[in-house]
Protein backbone atom coordinates (compact mmCIF):
# COMPACT_ATOMS: atom_id res chain seq x y z
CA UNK A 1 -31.20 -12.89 -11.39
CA UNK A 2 -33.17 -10.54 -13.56
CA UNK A 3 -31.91 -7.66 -15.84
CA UNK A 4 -32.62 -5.44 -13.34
CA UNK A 5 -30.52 -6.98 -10.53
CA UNK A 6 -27.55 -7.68 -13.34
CA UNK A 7 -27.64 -4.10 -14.76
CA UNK A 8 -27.65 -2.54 -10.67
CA UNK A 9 -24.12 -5.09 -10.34
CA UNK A 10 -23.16 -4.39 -13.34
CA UNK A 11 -23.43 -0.03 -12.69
CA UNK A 12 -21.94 -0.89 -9.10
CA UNK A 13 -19.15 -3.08 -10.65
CA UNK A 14 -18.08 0.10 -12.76
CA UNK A 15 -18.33 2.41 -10.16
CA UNK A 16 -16.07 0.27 -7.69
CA UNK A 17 -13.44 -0.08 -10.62
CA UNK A 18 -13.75 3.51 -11.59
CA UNK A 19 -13.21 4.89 -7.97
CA UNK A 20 -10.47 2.43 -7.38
CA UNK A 21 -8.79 3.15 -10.41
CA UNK A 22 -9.09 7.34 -10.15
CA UNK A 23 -7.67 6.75 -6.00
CA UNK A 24 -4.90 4.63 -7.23
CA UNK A 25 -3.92 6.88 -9.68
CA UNK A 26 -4.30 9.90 -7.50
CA UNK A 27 -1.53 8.39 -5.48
CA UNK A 28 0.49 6.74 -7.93
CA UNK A 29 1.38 10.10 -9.03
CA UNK A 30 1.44 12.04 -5.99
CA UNK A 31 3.61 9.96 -4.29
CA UNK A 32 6.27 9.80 -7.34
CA UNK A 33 6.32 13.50 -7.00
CA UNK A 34 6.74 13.24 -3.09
CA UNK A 35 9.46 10.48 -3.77
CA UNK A 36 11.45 12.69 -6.72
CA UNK A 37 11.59 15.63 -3.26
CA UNK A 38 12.99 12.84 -0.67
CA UNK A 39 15.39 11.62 -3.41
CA UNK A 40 16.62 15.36 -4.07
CA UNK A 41 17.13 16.12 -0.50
CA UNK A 42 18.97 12.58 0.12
CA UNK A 43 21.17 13.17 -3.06
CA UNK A 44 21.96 16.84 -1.77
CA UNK A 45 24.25 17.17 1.46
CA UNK A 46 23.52 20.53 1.47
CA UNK A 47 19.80 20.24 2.58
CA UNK A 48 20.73 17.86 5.72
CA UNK A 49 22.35 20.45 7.27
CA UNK A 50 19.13 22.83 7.41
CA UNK A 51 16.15 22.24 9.72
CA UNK A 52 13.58 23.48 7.54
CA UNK A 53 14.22 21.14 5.22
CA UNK A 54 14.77 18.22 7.70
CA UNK A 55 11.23 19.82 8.69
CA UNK A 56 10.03 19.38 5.20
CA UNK A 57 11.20 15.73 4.21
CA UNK A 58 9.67 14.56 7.65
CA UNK A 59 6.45 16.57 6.29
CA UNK A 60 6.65 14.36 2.87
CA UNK A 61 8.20 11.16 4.32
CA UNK A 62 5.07 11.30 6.32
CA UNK A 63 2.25 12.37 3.32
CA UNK A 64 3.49 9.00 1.57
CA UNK A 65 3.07 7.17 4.35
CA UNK A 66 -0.64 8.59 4.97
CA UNK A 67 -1.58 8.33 1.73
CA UNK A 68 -0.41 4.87 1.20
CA UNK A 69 -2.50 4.09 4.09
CA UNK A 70 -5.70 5.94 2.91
CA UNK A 71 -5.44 4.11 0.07
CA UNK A 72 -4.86 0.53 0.75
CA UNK A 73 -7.91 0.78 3.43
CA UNK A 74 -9.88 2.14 0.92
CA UNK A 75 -9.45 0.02 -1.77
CA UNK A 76 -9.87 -3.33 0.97
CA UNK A 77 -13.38 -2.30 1.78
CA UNK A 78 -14.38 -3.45 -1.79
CA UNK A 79 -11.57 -6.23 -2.37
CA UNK A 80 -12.02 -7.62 1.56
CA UNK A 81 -14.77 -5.61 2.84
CA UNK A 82 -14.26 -8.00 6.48
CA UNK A 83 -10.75 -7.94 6.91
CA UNK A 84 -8.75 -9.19 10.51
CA UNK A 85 -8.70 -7.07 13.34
CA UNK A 86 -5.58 -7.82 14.23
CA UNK A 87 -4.38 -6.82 10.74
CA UNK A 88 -6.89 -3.70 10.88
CA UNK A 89 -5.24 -2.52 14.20
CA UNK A 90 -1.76 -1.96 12.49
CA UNK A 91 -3.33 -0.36 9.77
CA UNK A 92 -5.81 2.38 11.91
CA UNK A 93 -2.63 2.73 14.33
CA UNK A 94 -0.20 3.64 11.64
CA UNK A 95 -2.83 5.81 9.96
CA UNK A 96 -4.06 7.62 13.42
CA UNK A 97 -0.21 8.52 13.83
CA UNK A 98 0.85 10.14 10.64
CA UNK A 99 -2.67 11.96 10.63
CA UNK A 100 -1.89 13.46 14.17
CA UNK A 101 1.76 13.83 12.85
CA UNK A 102 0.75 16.58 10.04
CA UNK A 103 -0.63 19.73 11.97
CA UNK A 104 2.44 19.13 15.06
CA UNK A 105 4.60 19.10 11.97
CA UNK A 106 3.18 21.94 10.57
CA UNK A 107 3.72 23.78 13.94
CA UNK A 108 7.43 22.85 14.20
CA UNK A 109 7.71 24.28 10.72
CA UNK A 110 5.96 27.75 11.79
CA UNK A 111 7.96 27.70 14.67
CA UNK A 112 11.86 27.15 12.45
CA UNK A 113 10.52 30.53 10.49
CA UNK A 114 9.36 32.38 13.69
CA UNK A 115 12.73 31.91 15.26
CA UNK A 116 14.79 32.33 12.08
CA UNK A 117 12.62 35.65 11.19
CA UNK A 118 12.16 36.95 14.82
CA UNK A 119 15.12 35.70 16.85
CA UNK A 120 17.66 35.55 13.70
CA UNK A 121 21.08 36.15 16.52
CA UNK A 122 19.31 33.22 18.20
CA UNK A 123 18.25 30.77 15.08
CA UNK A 124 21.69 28.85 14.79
CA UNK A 125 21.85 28.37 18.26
CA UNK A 126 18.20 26.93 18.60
CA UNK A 127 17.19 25.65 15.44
CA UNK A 128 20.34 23.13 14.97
CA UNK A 129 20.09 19.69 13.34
CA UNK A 130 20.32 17.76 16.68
CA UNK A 131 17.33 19.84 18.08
CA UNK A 132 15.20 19.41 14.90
CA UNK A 133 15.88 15.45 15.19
CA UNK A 134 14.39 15.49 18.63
CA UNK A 135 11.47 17.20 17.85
CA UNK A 136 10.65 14.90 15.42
CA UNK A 137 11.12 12.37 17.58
CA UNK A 138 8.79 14.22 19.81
CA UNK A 139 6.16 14.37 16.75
CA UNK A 140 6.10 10.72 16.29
CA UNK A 141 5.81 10.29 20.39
CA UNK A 142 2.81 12.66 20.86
CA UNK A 143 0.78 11.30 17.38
CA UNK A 144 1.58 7.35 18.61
CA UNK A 145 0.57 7.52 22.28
CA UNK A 146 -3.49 8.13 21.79
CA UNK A 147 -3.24 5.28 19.53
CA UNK A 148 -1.46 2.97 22.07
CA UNK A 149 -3.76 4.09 24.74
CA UNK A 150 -6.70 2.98 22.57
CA UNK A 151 -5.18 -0.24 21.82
CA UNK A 152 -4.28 -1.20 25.48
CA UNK A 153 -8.21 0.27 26.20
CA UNK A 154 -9.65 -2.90 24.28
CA UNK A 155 -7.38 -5.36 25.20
CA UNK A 156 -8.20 -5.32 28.26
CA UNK A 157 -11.78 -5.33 27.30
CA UNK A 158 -12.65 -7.47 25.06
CA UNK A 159 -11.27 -10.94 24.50
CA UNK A 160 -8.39 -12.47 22.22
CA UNK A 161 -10.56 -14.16 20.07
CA UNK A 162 -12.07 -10.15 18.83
CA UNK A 163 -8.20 -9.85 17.37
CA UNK A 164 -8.90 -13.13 14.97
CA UNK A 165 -12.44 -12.39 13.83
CA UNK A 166 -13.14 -10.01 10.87
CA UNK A 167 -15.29 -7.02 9.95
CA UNK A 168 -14.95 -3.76 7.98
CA UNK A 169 -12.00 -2.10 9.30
CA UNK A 170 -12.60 1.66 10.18
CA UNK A 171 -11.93 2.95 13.60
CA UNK A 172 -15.32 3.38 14.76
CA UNK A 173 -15.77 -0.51 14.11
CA UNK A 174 -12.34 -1.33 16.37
CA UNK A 175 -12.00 0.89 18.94
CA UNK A 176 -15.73 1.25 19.64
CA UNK A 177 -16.25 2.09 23.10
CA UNK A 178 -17.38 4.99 24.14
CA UNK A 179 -13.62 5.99 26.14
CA UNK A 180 -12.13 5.45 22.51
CA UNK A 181 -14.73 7.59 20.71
CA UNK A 182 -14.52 10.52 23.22
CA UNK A 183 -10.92 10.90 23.81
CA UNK A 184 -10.09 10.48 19.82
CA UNK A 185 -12.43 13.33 19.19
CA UNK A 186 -11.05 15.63 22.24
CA UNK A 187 -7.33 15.03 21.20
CA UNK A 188 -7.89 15.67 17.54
CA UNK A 189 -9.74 18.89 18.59
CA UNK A 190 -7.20 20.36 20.83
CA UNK A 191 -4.28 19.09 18.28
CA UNK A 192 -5.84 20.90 16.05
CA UNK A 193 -6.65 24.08 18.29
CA UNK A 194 -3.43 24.53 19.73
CA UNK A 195 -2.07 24.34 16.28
CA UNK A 196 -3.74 27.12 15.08
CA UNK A 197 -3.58 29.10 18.15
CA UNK A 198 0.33 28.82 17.21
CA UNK A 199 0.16 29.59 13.66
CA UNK A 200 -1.75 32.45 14.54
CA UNK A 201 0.53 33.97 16.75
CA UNK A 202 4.10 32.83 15.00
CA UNK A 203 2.45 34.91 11.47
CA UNK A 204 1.41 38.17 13.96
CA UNK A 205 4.71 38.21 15.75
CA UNK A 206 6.46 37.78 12.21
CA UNK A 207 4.08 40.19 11.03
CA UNK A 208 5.15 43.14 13.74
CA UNK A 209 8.63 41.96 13.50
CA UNK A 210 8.83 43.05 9.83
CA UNK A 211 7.02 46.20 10.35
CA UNK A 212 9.17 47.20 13.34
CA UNK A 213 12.68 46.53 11.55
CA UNK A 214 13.78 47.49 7.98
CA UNK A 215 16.23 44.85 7.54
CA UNK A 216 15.79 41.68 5.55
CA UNK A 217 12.06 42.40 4.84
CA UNK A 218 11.73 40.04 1.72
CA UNK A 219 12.20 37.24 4.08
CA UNK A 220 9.97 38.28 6.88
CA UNK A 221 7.36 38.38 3.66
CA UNK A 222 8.37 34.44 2.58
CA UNK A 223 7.89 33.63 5.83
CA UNK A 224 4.66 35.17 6.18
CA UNK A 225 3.46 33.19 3.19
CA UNK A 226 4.62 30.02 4.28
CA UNK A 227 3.21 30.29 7.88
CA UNK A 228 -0.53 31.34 5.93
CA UNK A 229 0.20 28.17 3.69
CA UNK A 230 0.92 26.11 7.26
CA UNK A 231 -2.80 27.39 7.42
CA UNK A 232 -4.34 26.19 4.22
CA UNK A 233 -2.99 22.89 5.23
CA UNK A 234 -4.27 22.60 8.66
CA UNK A 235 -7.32 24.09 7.06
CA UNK A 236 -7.54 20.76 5.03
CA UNK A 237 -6.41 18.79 8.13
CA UNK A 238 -9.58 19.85 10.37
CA UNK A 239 -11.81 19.96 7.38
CA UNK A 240 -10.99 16.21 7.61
CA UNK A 241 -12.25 16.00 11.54
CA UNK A 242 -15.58 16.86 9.76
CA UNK A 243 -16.01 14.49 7.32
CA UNK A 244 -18.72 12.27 8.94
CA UNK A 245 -20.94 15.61 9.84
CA UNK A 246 -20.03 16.87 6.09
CA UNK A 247 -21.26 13.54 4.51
CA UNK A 248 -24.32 13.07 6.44
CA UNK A 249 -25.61 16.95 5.77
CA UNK A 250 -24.58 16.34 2.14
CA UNK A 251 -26.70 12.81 1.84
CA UNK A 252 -29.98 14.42 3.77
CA UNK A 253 -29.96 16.87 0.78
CA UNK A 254 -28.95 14.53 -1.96
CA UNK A 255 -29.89 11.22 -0.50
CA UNK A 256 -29.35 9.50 -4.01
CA UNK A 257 -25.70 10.48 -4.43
CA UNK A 258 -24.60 9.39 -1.21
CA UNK A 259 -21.52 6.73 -2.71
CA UNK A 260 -20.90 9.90 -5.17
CA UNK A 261 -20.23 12.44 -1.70
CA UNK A 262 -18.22 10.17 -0.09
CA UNK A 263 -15.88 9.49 -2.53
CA UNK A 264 -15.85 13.20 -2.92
CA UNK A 265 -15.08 13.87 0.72
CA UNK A 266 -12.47 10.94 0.76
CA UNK A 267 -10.72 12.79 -2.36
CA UNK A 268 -11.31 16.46 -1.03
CA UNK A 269 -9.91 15.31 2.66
CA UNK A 270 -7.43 12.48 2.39
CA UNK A 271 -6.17 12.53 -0.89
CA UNK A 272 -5.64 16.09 -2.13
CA UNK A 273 -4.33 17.89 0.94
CA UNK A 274 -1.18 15.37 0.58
CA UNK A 275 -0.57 17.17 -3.05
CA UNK A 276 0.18 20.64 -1.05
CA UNK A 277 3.31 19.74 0.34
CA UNK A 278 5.55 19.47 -2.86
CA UNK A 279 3.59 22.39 -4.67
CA UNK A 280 4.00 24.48 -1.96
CA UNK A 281 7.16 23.77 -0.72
CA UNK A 282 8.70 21.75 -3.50
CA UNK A 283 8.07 24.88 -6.30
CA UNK A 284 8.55 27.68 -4.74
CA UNK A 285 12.03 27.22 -2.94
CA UNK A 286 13.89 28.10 -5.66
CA UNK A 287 16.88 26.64 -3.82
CA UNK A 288 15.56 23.13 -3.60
CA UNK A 289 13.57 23.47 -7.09
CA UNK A 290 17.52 24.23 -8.33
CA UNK A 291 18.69 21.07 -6.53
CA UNK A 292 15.73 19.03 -8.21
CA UNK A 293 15.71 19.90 -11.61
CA UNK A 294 19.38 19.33 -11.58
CA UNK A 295 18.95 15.89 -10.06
CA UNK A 296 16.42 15.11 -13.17
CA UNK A 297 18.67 16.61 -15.97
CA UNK A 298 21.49 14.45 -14.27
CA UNK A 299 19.03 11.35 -14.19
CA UNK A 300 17.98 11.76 -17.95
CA UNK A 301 21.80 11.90 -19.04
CA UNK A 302 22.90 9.08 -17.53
CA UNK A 303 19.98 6.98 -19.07
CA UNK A 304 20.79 8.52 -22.36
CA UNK A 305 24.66 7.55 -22.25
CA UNK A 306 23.94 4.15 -20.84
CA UNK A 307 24.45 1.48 -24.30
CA UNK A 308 22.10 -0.98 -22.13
CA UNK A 309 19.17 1.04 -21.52
């Protein structure tokens, strides 16, 4: 090996550890904020009893879950670039759920503050804790069955020895034929549409609703906001569906910096967008940011009265 080659590993070496390092971070931290939210709302009875919030902690329960799952596939394509299929399968099958989970989520969410703001007589009587169960339940149904559809699609054909060989695990590589690649880009399109073709009408009705009665306008306003927040997520969420089309008009112009754009995209599209929830949930109910700062101050006396700490 010359200089040349060792100083190319070398630079590559860095940048793997570098990337690793800044991802694992990333969610180190973003999921210890997401955890402190889940361990407020389990700790406080009072927030059970609320859909919105049930709403909420199913929105964080599952941004942990996708970003542990970004993650760990990202940092195996440099520690085992070829990894098992079968093992790969679980992992794009779990991932392809929670990613469909977020903007049906975010829909159930705009629909709670619709109801509550437009049909407030009605709100107790639809929006109970029983209900909001089953539409989770419903959530988790609707993201899951694409993915079982795709899996069934290549087991019946290709062979069982395709399930014990190994190569790079991304979805393209897995569920490859051309059934899996249509209908995967068709669902996440009209998930996506419908979604916003929701959020668009639960923020004008709100919208009208506020205008056309003088009562309780400050929380026709909060609900406003969080419905255009709903937005800034799903924003994120179909910025994602992009992400090949983004990287390859990004590496025509900058052909040199193509590992550079997509760890950018990866960041910008998988990583960040799970931050939103607790900032905008999280800090701005001042109910639940009550109920969390007291759990810390609570936390931090008992460590400071403990003698074996």
């Amino acid at each position: 090996m010359n200089s040349s080659e060792f100083n190319k590993r070398k630079d590559f070496l860095g940048e793997a550890v570098f990337k690793n390092l800044t991802v694992v971070v990333f969610a180190v931290i973003i999921n210890s904020i997401n955890s402190l939210l889940l361990y407020t709302f389990f700790k406080s009875p009072v927030f059970a009893q609320e859909p919105r919030y049930i709403l909420y902690m199913q929105l964080i329960i599952n941004d942990i879950i996708t970003l542990s799952i970004s993650v760990i596939m990202f940092v195996f394509t440099y520690l085992i670039p070829n990894l098992n299929v079968a093992i790969c399968c679980i992992f794009i099958l779990i991932g392809s759920n929670v990613y469909k989970n977020t903007p049906l989520n975010l829909a159930g969410m705009a629909i709670e503050r619709f109801v509550a703001v437009c049909y407030p007589l009605h709100h107790a009587r639809i929006c109970t804790v029983q209900n909001t169960k089953i539409l989770i339940g419903i959530i988790w149904l609707l993201g899951a069955l694409p993915g079982i559809v795709d899996l069934f699609v290549v087991l019946a054909l290709r062979p069982l020895s395709f399930f014990t060989s190994s190569r790079m695990c991304f979805q393209q590589n897995v569920f490859n034929f051309e059934y899996n690649i249509i209908s995967s880009a068709v669902l996440n399109i009209g998930y996506m549409c419908s979604v916003w073709v929701l959020l668009f009408y639960t923020y004008f009705k709100v919208l009208f609703s506020a205008k056309a009665a003088a009562s309780e306008p400050a929380q026709a306003q909060k609900a406003r906001r969080t419905i255009l927040l709903h937005g800034v997520q799903l924003l994120l969420c179909t910025l994602s569906l992009f992400t090949t089309v983004l990287d390859g008009a990004l590496t025509a112009l900058f052909p040199a910096y193509q590992s550079v754009i997509y760890f950018c995209t990866f960041i910008l599209t998988s990583i960040l967008p799970r931050l939103l929830s607790p900032l905008i949930y999280g800090m701005r109910d001042r109910k639940f940011k009550k109920y969390m700062m007291s759990s810390l101050m609570c936390g931090s006396e008992k460590r400071a009265i403990n003698p074996y700490d």
